[in-house]
Protein backbone atom coordinates (compact mmCIF):
# COMPACT_ATOMS: atom_id res chain seq x y z
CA UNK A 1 -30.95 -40.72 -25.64
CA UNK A 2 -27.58 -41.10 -23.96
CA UNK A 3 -25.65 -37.77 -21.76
CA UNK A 4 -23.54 -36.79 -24.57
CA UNK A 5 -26.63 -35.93 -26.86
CA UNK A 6 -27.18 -32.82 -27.26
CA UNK A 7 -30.47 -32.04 -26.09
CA UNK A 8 -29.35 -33.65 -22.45
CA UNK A 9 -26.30 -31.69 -22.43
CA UNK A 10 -28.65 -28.90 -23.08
CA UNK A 11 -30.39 -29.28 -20.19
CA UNK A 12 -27.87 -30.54 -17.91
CA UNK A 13 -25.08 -27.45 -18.91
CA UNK A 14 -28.57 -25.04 -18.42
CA UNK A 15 -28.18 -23.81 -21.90
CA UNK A 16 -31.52 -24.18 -23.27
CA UNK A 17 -35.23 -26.05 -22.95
CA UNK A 18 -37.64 -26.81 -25.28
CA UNK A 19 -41.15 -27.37 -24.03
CA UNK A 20 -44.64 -29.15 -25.56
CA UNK A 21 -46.59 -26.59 -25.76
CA UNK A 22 -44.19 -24.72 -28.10
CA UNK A 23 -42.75 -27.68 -30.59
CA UNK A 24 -39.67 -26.30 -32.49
CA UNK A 25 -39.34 -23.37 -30.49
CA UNK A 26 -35.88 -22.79 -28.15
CA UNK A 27 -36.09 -21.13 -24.91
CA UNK A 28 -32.46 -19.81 -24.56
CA UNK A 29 -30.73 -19.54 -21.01
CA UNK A 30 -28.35 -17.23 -20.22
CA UNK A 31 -25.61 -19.14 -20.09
CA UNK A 32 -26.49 -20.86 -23.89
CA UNK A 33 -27.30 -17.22 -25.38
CA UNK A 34 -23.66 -16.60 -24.50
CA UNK A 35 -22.31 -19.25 -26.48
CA UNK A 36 -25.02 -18.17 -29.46
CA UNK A 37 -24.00 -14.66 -28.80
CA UNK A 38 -20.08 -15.36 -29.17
CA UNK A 39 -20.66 -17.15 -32.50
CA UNK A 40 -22.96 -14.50 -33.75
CA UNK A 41 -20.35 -12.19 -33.05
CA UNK A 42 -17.49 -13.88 -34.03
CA UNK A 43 -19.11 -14.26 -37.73
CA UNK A 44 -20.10 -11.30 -38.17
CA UNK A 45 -16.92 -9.64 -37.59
CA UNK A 46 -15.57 -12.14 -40.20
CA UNK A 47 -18.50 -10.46 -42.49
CA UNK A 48 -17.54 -7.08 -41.76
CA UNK A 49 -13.84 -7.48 -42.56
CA UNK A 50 -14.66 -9.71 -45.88
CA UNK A 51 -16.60 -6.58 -47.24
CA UNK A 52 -20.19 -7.20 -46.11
CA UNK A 53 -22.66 -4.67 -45.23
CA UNK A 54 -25.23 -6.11 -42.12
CA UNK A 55 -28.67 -5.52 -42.74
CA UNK A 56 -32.21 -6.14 -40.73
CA UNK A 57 -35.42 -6.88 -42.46
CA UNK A 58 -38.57 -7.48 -41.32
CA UNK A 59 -40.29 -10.90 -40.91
CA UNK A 60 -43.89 -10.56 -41.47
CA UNK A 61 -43.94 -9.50 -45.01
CA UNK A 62 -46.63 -9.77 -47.60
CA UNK A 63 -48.21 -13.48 -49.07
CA UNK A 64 -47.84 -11.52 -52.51
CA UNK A 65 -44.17 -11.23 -51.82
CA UNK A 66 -43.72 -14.88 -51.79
CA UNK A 67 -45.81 -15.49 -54.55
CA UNK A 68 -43.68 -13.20 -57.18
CA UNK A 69 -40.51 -15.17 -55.67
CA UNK A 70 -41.68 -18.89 -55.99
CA UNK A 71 -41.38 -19.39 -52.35
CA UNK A 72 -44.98 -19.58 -51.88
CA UNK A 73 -45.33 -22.24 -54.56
CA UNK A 74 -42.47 -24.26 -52.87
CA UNK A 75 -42.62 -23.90 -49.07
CA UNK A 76 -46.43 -22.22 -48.79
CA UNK A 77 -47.09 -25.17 -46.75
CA UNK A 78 -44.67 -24.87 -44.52
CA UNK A 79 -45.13 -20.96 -44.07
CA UNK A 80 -46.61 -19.56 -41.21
CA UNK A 81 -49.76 -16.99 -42.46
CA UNK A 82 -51.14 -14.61 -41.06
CA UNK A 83 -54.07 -12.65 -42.22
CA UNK A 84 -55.18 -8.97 -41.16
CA UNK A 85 -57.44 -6.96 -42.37
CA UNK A 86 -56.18 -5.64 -45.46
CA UNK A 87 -54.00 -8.60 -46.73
CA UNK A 88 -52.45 -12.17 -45.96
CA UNK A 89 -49.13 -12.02 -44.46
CA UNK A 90 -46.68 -14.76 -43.99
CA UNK A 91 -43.44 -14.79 -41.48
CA UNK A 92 -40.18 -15.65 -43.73
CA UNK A 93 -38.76 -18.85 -43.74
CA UNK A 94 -35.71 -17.23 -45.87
CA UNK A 95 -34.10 -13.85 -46.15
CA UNK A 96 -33.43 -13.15 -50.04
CA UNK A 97 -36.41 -11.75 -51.73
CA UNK A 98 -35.54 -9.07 -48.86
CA UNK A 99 -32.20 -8.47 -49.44
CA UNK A 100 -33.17 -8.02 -53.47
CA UNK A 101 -35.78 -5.25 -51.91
CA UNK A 102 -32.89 -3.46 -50.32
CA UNK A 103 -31.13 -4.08 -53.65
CA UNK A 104 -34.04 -2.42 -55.41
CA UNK A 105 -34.38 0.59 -53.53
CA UNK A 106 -31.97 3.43 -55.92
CA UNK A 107 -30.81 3.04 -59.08
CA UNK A 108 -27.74 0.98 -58.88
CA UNK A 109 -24.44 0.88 -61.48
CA UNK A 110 -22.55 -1.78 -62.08
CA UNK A 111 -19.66 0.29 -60.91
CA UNK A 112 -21.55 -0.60 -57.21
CA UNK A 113 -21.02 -4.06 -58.18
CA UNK A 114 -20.66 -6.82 -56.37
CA UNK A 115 -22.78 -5.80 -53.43
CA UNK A 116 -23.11 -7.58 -50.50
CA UNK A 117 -25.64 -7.95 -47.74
CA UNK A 118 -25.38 -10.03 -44.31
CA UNK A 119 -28.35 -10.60 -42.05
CA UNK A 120 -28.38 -12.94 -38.84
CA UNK A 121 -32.15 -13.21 -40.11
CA UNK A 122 -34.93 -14.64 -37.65
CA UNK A 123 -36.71 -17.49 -39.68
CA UNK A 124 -39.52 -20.28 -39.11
CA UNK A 125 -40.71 -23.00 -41.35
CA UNK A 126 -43.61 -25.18 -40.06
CA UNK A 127 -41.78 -28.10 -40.15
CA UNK A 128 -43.74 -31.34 -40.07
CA UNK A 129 -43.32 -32.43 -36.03
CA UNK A 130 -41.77 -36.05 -36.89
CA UNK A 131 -38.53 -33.83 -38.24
CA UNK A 132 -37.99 -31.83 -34.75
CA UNK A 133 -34.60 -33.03 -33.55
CA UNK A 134 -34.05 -30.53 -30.18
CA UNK A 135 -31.69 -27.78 -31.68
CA UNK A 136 -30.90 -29.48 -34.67
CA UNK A 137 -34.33 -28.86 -36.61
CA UNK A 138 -36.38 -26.40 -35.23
CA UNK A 139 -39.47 -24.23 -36.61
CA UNK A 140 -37.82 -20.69 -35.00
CA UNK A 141 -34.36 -20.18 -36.12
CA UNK A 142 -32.00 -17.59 -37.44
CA UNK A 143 -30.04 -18.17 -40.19
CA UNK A 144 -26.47 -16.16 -41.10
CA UNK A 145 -27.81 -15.23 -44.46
CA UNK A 146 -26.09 -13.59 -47.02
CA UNK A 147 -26.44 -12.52 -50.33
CA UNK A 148 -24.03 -10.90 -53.01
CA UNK A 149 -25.14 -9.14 -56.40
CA UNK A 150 -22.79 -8.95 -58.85
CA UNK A 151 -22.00 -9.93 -62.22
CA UNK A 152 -21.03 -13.06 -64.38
CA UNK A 153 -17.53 -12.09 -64.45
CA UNK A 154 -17.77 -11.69 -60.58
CA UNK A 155 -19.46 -15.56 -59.85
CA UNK A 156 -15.72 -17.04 -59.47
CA UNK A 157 -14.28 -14.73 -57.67
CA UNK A 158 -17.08 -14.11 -54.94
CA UNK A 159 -17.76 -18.00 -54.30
CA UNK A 160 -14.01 -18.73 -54.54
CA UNK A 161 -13.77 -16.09 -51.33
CA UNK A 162 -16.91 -17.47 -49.47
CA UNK A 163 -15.35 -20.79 -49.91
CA UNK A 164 -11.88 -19.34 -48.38
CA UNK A 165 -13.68 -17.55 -45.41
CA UNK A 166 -15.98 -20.51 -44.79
CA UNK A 167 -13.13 -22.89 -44.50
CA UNK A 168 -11.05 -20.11 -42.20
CA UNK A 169 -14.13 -20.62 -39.65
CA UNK A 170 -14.83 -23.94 -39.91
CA UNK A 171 -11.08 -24.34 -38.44
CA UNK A 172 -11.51 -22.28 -35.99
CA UNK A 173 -14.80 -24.19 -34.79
CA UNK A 174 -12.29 -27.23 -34.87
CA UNK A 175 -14.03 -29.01 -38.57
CA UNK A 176 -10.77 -29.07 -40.68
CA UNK A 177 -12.60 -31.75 -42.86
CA UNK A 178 -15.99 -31.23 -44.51
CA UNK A 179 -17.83 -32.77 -46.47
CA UNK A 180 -18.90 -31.15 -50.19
CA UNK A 181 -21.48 -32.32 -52.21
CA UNK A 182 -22.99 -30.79 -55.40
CA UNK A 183 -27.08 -30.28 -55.05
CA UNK A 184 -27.46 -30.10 -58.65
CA UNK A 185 -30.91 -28.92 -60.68
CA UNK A 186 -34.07 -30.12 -59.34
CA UNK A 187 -37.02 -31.58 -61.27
CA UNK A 188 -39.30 -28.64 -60.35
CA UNK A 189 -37.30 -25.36 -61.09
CA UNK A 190 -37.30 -21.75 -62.41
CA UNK A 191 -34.98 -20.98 -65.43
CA UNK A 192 -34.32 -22.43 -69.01
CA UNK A 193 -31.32 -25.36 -69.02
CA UNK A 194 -28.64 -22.99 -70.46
CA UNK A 195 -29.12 -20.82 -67.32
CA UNK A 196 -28.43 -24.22 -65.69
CA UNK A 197 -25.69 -25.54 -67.58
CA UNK A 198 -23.94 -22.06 -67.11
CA UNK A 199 -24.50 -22.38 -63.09
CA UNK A 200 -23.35 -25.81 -62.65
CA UNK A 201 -20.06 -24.99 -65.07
CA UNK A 202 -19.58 -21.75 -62.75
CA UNK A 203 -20.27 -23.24 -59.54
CA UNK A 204 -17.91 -26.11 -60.25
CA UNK A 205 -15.36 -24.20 -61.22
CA UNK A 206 -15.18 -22.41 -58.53
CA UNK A 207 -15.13 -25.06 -55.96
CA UNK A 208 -12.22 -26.55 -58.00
CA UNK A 209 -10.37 -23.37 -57.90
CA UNK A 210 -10.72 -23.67 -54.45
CA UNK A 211 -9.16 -27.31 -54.23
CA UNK A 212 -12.49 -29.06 -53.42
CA UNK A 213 -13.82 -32.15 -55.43
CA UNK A 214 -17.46 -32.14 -54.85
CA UNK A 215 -19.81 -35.20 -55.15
CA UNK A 216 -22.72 -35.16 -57.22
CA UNK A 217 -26.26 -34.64 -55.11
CA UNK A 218 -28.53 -34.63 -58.28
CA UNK A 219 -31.73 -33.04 -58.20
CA UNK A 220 -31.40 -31.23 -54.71
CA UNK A 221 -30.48 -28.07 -55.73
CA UNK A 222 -33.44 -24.85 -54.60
CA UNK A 223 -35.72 -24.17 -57.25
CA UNK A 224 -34.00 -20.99 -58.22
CA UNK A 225 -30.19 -22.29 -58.68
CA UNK A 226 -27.81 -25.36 -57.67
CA UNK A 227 -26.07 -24.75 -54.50
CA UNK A 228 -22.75 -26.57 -53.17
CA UNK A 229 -23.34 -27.47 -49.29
CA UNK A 230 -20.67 -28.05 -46.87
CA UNK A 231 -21.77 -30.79 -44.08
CA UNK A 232 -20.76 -32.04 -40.85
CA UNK A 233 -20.45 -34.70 -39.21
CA UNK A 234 -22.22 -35.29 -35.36
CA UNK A 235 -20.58 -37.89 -32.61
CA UNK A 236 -22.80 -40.62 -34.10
CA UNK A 237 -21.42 -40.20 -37.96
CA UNK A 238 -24.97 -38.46 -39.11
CA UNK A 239 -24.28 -35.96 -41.82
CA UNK A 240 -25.43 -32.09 -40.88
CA UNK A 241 -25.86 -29.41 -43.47
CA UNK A 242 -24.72 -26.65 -42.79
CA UNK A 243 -22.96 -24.13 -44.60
CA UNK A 244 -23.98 -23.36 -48.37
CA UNK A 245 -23.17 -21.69 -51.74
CA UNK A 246 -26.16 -21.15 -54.02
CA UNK A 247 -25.77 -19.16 -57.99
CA UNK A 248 -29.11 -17.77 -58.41
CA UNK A 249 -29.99 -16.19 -61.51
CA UNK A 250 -33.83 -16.66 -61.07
CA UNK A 251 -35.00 -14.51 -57.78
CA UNK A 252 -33.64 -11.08 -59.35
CA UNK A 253 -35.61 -11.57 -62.30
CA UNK A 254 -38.76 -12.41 -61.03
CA UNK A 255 -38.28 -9.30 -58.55
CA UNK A 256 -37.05 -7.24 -61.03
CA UNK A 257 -33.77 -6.35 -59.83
CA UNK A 258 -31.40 -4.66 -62.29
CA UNK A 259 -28.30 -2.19 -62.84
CA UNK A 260 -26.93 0.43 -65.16
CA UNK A 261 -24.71 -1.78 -67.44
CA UNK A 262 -21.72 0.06 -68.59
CA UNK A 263 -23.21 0.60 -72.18
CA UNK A 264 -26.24 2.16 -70.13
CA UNK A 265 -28.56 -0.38 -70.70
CA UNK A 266 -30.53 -2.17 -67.84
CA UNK A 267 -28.93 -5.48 -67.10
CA UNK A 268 -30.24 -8.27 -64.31
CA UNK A 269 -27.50 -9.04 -61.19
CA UNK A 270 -26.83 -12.45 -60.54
CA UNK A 271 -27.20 -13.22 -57.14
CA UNK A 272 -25.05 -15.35 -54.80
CA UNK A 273 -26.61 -17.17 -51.71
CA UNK A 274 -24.72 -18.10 -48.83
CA UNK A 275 -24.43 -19.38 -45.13
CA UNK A 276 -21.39 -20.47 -42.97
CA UNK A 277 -23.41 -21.92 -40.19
CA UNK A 278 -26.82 -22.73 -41.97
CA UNK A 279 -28.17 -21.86 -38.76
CA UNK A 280 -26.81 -21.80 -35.08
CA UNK A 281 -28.47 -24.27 -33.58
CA UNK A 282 -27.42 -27.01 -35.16
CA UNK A 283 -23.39 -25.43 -35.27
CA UNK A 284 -24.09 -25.43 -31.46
CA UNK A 285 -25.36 -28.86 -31.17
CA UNK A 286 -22.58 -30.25 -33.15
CA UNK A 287 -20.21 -28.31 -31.06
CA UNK A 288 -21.50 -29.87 -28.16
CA UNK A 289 -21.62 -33.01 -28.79
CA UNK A 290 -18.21 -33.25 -30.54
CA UNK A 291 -16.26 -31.74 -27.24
CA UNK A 292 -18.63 -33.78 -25.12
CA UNK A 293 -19.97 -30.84 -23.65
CA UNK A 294 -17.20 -29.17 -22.43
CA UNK A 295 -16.28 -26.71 -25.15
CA UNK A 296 -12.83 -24.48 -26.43
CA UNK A 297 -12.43 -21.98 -24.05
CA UNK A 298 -13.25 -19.40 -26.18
CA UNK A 299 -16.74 -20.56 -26.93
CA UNK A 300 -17.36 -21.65 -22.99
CA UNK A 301 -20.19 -19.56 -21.67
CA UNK A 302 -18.17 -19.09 -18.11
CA UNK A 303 -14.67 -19.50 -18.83
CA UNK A 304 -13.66 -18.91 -15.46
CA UNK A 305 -14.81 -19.20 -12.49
CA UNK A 306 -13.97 -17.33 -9.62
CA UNK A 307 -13.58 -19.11 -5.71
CA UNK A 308 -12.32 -17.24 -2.91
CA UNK A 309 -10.92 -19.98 -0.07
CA UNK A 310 -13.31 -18.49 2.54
CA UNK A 311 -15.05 -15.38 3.17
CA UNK A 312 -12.40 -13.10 4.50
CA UNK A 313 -10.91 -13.58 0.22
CA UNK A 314 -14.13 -12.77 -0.63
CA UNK A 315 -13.33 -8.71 -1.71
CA UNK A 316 -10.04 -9.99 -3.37
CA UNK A 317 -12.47 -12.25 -5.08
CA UNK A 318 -14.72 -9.35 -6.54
CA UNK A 319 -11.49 -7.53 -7.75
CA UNK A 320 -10.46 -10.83 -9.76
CA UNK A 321 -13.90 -11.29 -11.16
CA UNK A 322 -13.83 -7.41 -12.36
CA UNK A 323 -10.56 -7.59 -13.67
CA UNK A 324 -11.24 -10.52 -15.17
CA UNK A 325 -14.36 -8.84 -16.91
CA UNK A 326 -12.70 -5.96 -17.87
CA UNK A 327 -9.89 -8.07 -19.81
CA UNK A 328 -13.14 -9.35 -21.92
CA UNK A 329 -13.11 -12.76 -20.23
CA UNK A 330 -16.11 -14.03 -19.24
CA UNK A 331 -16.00 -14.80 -15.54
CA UNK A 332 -18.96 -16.36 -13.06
CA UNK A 333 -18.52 -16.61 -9.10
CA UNK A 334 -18.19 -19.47 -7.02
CA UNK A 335 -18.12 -17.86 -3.61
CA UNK A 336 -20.86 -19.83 -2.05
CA UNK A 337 -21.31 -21.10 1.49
CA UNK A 338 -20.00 -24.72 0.42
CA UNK A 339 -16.73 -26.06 0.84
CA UNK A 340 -14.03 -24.89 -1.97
CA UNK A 341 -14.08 -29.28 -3.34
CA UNK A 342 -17.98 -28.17 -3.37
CA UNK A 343 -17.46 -25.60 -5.62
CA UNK A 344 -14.99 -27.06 -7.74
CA UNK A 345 -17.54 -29.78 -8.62
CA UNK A 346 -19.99 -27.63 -9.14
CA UNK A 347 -18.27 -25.68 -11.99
CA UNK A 348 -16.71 -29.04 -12.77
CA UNK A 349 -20.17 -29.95 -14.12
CA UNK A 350 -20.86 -26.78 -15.55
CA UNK A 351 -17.83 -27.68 -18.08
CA UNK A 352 -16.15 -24.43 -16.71
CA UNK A 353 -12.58 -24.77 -18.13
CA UNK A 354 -10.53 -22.84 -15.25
CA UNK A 355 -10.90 -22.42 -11.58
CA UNK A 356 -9.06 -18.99 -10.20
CA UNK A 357 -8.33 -20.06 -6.70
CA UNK A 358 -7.91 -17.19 -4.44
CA UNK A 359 -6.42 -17.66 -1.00
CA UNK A 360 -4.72 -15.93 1.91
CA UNK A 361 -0.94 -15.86 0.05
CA UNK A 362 -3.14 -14.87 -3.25
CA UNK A 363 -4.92 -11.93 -1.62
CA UNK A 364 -1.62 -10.81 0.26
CA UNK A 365 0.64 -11.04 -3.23
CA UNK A 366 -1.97 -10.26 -5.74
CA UNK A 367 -1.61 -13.14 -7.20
CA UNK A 368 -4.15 -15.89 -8.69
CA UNK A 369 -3.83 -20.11 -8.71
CA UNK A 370 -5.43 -21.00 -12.12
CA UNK A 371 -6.67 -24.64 -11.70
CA UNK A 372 -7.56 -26.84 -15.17
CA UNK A 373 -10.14 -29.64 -15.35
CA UNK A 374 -7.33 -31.98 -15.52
CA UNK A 375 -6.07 -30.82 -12.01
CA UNK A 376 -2.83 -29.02 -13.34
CA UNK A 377 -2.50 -25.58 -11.59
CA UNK A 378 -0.43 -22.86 -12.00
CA UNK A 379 -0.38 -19.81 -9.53
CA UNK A 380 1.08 -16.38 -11.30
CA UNK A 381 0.49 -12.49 -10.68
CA UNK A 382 -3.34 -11.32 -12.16
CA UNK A 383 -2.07 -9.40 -14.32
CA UNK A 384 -0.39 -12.70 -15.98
CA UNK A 385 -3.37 -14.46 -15.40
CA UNK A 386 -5.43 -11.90 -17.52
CA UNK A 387 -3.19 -11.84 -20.19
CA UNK A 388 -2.79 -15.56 -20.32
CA UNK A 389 -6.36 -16.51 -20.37
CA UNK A 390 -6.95 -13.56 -23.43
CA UNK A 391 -4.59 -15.56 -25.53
CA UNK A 392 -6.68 -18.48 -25.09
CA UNK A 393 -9.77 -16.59 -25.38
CA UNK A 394 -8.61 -16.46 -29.36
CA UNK A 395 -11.19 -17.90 -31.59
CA UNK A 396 -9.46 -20.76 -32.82
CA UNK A 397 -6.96 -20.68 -29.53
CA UNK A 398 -6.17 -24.60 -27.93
CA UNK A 399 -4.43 -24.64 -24.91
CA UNK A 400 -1.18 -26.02 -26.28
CA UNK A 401 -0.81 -22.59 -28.54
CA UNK A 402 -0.27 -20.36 -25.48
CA UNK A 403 2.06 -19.86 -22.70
């Protein structure tokens, strides 16, 4: 294991730790719950503005629950259980038979339709121990899970627009390229062939419409519907799933999920699966590794860090780091005892991506020398400062787009 994988930069950055006596399990530091924090966020605004409703559901929920999905028959072994006293409970490894429970709750029209859920859901699978792969593959994990109900007439349309948002992040994240293959119907599944045929015509389609040419994954689709999966690429060429698009026409019929048609019959939603980041700890992972460890500003944990020359800057200091924080960037303090080289080292190695240097002329002219990794400085009013470093705090933002 060399310094640029990611479970050493993990350590080394003070991001994370993973320990024996809890295999699979991440123990997040502050300064890696930041950078988990600021993609959570980021997404789910991106959710919110594309027309999806968050939700929370719980994750201890009843064996018989699985059972009536097919989850129990296809991942019961790698489901935690846990029995009480009145019945055997299991923690999910997935959040859709919940979302359809939300669905179920009212009688819904198809004027509603589509609907659409969003859930950063917490999630563990028992995954075998020879799989672990630090934050890659983990048994404890939270997925950005979504689900849309709607209609046939709606399939295109919705998967044509997670496609579109998808691709909007994945540029942002710096992942222009991706790669698209088709996990087509399994031996094992739910559903008669037509149902299939229909899925793989409409799912095709779609990613056409949307310029893609997937390849052909045969036989990997879930056991409820095919699903296109969009995979990246780590430092050492291995191939990451992460995002995904699944057409589901199984799960709302085997938990009864249905709507008011408009000729007032009772009709069953289709449902759409789907997932930007699969999870975030592998999106993190594959972050790291790909900028080395030192990532865009905007995703840096401390983006700035704050060193008064000496002591007597040291109030000046405080007022940079507040106004700093107020502006929404995230600022740290390096006003130690060592010498200001000391210090820049020091957040050299934490991959902070700017030094505000505050001296005597600073203090006196309210003023701020911003200092890159490269060694390139620039000394301007705070005021500028703030308003520079927000540009670059712009998801998607690289330091050639601002001023």
């Amino acid at each position: 294991m060399d310094d640029l994988d990611h479970r050493n930069l993990g350590v080394q950055l003070k991001l994370w730790h993973l320990q024996e006596d809890a295999p699979g399990m991440v123990f997040w530091h502050p300064r890696g719950y930041a950078i988990y924090r600021v993609l959570e966020d980021y997404v789910r605004r991106k959710m919110r503005r594309a027309g999806y409703a968050e939700v929370r559901t719980p994750q201890l929920l009843p064996q018989a629950l699985w059972e009536r999905s097919g989850h129990w028959d296809k991942f019961g072994e790698h489901m935690f259980r846990v029995d009480d006293d009145e019945q055997a409970m299991a923690l999910k490894p997935m959040s859709c038979p919940c979302h359809v429970q939300i669905f179920n709750k009212g009688l819904r029209s198809w004027r509603e339709l589509p609907i659409r859920y969003a859930e950063f859901g917490a999630c563990h699978r028992n995954e075998p121990s020879g799989s672990l792969h630090g934050i890659m593959r983990t048994r404890a994990f939270e997925q950005d899970d979504a689900h849309v109900f709607c209609r046939e007439q709606d399939v295109e349309g919705e998967v044509a627009r997670f496609i579109a948002l998808l691709g909007e992040v994945y540029r942002d994240l710096g992942f222009p390229d991706y790669e698209v293959p088709l996990a087509t119907r399994p031996a094992v599944r739910a559903g008669d062939d037509a149902t299939w045929d229909w899925s793989e015509a409409k799912l095709g389609d779609a990613a056409r419409q949307c310029g893609l040419v997937p390849r052909i994954n045969p036989g990997e689709g879930a056991f409820y519907g095919l699903k296109l999966e969009f995979a990246l690429r780590d430092r050492l060429g291995r191939s990451w799933q992460c995002g995904t698009v699944q057409l589901d026409g199984v799960l709302p019929q085997r938990l009864e999920a249905s709507y008011i048609a408009p000729d007032g019959s009772r009709a069953r939603p289709l449902m759409i699966h789907h997932a930007i980041f699969g999870s975030l700890g592998p999106m993190i992972a594959i972050l790291l590794e790909r900028h080395n460890g030192v990532l865009p500003f905007w995703l840096s944990p401390h983006q700035v860090a704050v060193a008064p020359i000496s002591k007597e800057q040291a109030g000046y200091g405080a007022d940079v780091l507040a106004a700093f924080e107020e502006g929404g960037i995230r600022a740290v303090a390096y006003d130690g005892a060592d010498t200001l080289s000391r210090r820049i080292v020091a957040a050299h190695d934490m991959a902070v991506p700017v030094m505000a240097v505050v001296g005597p002329r600073e203090m006196r002219d309210g003023r701020v020398s911003l200092r890159e990794r490269d060694g390139s400085q620039i000394d301007v009013p705070l005021a500028e400062a703030v308003l520079r470093l927000q540009a670059r705090a712009r998801p998607g933002a690289l330091a050639a787009d601002v001023p």
